[in-house]
N, C-alpha and C. Protein backbone atom coordinates (compact mmCIF):
# COMPACT_ATOMS: atom_id res chain seq x y z
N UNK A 1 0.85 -1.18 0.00
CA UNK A 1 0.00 0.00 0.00
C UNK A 1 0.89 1.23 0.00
N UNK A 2 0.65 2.11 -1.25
CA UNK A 2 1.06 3.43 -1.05
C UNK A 2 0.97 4.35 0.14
N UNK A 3 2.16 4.89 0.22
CA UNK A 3 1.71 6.00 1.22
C UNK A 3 1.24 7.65 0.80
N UNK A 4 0.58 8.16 1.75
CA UNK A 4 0.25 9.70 0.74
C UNK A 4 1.39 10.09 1.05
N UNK A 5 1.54 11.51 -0.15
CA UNK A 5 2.40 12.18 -0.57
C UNK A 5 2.22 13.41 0.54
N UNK A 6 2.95 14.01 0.37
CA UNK A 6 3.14 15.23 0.79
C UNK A 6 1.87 16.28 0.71
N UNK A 7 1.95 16.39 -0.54
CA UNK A 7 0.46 16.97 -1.28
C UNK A 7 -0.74 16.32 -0.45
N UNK A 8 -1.39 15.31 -0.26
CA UNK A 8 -2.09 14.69 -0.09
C UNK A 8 -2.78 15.00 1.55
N UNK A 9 -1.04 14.53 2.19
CA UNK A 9 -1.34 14.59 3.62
C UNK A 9 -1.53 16.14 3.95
N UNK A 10 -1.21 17.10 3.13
CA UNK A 10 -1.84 18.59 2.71
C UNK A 10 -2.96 19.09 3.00
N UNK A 11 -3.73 18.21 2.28
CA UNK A 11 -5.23 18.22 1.64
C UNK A 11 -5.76 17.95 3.03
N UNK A 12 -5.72 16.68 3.56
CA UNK A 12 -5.97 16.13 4.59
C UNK A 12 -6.43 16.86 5.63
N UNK A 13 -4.80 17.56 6.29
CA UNK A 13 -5.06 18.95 7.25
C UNK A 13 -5.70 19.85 6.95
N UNK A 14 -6.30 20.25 5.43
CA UNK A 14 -7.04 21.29 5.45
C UNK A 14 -8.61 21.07 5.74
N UNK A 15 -8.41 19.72 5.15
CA UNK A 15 -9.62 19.34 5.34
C UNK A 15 -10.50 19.04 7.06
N UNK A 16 -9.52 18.54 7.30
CA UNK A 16 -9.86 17.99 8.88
C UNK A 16 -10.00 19.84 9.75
N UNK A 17 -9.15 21.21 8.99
CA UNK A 17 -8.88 21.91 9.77
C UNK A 17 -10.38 22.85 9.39
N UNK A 18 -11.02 22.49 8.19
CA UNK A 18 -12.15 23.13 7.56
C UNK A 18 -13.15 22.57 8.67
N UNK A 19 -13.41 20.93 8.92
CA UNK A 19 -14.39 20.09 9.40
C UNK A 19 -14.74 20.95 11.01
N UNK A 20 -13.15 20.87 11.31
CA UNK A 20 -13.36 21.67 13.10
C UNK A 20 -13.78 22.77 13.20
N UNK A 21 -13.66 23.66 11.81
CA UNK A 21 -14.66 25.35 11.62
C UNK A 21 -16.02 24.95 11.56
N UNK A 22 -16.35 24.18 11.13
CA UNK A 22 -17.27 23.61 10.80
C UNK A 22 -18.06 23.52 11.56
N UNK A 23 -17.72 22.46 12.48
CA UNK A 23 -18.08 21.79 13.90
C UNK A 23 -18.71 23.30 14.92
N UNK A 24 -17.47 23.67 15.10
CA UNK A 24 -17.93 25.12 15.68
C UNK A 24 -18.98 25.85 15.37
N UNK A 25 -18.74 26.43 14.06
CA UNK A 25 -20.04 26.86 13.59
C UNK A 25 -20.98 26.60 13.80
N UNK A 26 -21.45 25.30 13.61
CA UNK A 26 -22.94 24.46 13.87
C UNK A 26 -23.17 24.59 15.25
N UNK A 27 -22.30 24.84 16.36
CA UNK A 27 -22.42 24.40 17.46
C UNK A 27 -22.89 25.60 18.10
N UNK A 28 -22.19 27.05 17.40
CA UNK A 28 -22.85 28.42 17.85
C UNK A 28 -24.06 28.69 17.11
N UNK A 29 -24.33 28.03 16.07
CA UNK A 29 -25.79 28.51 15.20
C UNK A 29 -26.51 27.96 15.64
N UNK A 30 -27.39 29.22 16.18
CA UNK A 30 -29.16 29.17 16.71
C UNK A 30 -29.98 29.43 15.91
N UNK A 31 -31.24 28.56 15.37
CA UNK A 31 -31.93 28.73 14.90
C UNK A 31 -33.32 28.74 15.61
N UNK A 32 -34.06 29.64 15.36
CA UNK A 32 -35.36 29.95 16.41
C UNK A 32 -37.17 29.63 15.67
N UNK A 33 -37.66 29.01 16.03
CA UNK A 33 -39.29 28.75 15.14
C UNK A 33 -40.32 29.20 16.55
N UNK A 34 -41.49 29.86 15.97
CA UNK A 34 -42.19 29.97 16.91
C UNK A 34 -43.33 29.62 16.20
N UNK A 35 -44.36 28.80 17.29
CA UNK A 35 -45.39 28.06 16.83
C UNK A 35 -46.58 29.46 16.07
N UNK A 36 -47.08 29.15 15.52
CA UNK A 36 -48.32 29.91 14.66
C UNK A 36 -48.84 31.19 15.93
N UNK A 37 -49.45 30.52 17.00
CA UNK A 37 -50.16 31.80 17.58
C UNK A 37 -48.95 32.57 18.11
N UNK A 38 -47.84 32.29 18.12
CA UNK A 38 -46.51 33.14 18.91
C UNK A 38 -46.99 32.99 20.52
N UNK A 39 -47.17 31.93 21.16
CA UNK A 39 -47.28 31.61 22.01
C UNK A 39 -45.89 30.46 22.65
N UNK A 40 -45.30 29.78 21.76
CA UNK A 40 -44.33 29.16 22.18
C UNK A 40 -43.20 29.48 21.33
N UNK A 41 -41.94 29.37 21.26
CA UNK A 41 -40.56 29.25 20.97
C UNK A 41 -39.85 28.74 21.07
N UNK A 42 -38.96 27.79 20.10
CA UNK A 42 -37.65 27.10 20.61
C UNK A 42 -36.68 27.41 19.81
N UNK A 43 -35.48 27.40 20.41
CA UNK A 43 -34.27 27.67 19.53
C UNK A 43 -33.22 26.52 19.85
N UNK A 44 -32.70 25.99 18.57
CA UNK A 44 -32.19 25.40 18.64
C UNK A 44 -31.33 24.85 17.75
N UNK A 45 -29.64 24.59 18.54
CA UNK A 45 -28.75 24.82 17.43
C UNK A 45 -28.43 23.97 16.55
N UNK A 46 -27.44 24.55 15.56
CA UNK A 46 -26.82 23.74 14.67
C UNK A 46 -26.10 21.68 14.18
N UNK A 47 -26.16 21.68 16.32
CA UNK A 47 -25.94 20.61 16.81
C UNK A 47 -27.10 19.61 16.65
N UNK A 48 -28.40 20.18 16.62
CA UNK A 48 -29.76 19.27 16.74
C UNK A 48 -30.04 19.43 18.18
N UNK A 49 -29.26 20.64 18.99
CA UNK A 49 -29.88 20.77 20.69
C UNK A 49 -30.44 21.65 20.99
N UNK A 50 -31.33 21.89 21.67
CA UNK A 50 -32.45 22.40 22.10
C UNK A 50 -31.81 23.22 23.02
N UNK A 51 -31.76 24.62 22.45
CA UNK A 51 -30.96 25.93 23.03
C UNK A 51 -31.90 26.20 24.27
N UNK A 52 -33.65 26.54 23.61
CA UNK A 52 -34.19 27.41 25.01
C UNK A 52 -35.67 27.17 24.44
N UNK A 53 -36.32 27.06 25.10
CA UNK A 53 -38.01 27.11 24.73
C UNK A 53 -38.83 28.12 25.99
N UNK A 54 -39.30 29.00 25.03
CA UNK A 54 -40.33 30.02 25.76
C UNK A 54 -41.97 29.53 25.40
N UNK A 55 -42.59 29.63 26.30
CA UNK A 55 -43.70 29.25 26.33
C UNK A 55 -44.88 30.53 27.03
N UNK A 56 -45.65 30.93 26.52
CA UNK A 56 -46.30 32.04 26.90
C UNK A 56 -47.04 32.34 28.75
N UNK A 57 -47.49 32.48 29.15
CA UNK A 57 -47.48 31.67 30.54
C UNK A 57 -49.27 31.80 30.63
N UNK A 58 -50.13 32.13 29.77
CA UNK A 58 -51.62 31.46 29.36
C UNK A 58 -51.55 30.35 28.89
N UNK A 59 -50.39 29.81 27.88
CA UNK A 59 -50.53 28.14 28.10
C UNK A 59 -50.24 27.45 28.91
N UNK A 60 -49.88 27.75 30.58
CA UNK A 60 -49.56 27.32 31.50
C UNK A 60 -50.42 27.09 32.54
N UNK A 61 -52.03 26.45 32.18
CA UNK A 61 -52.80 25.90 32.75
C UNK A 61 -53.39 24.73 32.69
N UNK A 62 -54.01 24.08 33.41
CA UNK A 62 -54.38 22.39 33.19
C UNK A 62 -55.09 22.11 32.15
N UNK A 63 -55.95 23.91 31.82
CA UNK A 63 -57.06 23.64 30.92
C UNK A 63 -56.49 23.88 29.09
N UNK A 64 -54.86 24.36 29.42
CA UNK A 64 -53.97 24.43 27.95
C UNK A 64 -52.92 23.39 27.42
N UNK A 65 -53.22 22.43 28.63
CA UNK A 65 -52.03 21.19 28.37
C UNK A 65 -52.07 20.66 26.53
N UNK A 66 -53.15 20.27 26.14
CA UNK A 66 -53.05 19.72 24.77
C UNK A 66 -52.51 20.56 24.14
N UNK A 67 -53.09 21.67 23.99
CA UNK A 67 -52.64 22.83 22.96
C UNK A 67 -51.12 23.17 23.53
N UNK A 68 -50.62 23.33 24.67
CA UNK A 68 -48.96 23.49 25.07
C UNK A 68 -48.04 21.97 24.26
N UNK A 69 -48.82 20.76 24.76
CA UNK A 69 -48.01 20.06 24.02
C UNK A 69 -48.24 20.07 22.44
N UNK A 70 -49.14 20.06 21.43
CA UNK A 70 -49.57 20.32 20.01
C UNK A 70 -48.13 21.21 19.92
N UNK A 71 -48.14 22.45 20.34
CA UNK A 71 -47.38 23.63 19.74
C UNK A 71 -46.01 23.58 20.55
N UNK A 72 -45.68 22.88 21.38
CA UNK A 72 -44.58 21.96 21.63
C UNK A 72 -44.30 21.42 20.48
N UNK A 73 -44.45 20.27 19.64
CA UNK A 73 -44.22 19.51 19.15
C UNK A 73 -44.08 19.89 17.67
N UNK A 74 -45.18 20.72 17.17
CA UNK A 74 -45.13 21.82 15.84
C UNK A 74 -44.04 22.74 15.78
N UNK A 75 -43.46 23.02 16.86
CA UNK A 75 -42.18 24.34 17.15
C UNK A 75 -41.06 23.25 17.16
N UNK A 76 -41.08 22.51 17.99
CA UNK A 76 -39.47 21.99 18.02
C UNK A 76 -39.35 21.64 16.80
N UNK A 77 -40.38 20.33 15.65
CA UNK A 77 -40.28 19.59 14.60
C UNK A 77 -40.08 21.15 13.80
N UNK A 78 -40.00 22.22 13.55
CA UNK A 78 -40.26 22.98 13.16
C UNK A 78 -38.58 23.17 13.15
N UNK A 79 -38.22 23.59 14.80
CA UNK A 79 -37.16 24.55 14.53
C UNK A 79 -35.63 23.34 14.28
N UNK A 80 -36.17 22.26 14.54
CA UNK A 80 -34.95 20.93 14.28
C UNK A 80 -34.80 20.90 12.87
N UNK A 81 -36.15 20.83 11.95
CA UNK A 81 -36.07 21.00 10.46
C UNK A 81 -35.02 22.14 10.08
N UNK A 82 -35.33 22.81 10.59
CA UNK A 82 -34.86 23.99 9.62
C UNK A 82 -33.33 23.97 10.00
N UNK A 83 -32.78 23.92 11.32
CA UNK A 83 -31.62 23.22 11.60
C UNK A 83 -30.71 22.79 11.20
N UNK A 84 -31.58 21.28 11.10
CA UNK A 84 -31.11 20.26 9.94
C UNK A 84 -30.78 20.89 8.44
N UNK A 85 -31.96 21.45 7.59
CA UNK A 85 -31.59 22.32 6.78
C UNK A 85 -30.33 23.31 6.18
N UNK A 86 -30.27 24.00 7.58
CA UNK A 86 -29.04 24.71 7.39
C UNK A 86 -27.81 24.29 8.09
N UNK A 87 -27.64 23.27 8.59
CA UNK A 87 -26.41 22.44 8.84
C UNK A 87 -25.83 21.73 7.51
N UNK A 88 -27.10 21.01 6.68
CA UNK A 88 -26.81 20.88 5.69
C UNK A 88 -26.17 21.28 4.45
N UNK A 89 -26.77 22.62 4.23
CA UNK A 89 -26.56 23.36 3.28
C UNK A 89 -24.82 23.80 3.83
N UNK A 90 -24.23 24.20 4.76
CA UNK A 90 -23.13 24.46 5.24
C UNK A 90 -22.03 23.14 5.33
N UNK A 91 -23.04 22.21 5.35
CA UNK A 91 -21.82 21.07 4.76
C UNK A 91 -21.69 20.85 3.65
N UNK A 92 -22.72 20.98 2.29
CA UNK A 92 -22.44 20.75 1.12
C UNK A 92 -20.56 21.22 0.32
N UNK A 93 -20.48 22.45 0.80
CA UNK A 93 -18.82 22.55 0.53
C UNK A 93 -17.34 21.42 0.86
N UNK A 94 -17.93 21.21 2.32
CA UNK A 94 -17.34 20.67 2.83
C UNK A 94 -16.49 19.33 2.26
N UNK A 95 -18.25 18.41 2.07
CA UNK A 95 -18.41 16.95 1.57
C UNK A 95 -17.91 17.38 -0.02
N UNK A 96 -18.35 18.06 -0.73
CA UNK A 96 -17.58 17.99 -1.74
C UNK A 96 -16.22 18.53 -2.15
N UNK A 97 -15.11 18.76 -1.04
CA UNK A 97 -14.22 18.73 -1.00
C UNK A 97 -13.53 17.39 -0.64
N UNK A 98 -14.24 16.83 0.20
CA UNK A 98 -14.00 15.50 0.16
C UNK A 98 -13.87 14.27 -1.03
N UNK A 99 -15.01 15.38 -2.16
CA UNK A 99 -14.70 14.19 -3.00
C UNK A 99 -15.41 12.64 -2.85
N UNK A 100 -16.51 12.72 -2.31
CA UNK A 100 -17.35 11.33 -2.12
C UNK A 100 -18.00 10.92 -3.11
N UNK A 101 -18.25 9.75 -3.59
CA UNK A 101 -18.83 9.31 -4.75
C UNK A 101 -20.48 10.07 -4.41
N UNK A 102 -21.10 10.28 -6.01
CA UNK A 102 -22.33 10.91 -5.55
C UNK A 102 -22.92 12.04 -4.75
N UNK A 103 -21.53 13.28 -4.36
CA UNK A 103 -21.52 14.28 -4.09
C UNK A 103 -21.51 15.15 -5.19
C-alpha cells in the first residue's frame, strides 16, 4: 500500500482543519421557530440541541395542556427541520471537498 504524498497529507489537514470550523459553527448557530399563535418558541442549534423554549405563561394551565403540548411539538419539529436544513446546506462545501462518490 502506497503512502500519501506530501500533497495529499496537505489536503488532509485542510480538510480535517475546515471540518473543526465547521463543527464550531454548527455548534454556535441558533436557529429559532415559533409556533403559529406566537405563544411558544424554541431555539435550537446547529448541533440538533435544544438551546431554550419560551412558552407564553396562558398556556400554563391544566385547561392548555393539549394545545402546550400540540405547539410543543409543531415548534421543536419545526425549529430541528430547519436546523437540519441549514447544517446541511453548510456542509455541502465541505463533503464535496472530500470528494465522495455521488456528491
Amino acid at each position: 500500500m502506497a503512502l500519501p504524498n506530501f500533497g495529499q497529507m496537505k489536503d488532509m489537514y485542510q480538510l480535517q482543519k475546515k471540518a473543526k470550523q465547521l463543527q464550531k459553527e454548527l455548534k454556535e448557530l441558533e436557529i429559532e421557530a415559533r409556533s403559529t399563535d406566537n405563544l411558544v418558541g424554541v431555539v435550537v442549534s446547529g448541533e440538533m440541541k435544544i438551546v431554550a423554549i419560551e412558552i407564553a405563561d396562558e398556556l400554563l394551565t391544566p385547561e392548555k395542556k393539549n394545545e402546550l403540548e400540540a405547539n410543543l411539538k409543531d415548534t421543536i419539529g419545526q425549529a430541528m427541520s430547519r436546523a437540519q436544513t441549514e447544517s446541511a446546506t453548510r456542509m455541502q462545501p465541505l463533503l464535496k471537498d472530500m470528494k465522495l462518490p455521488g456528491m
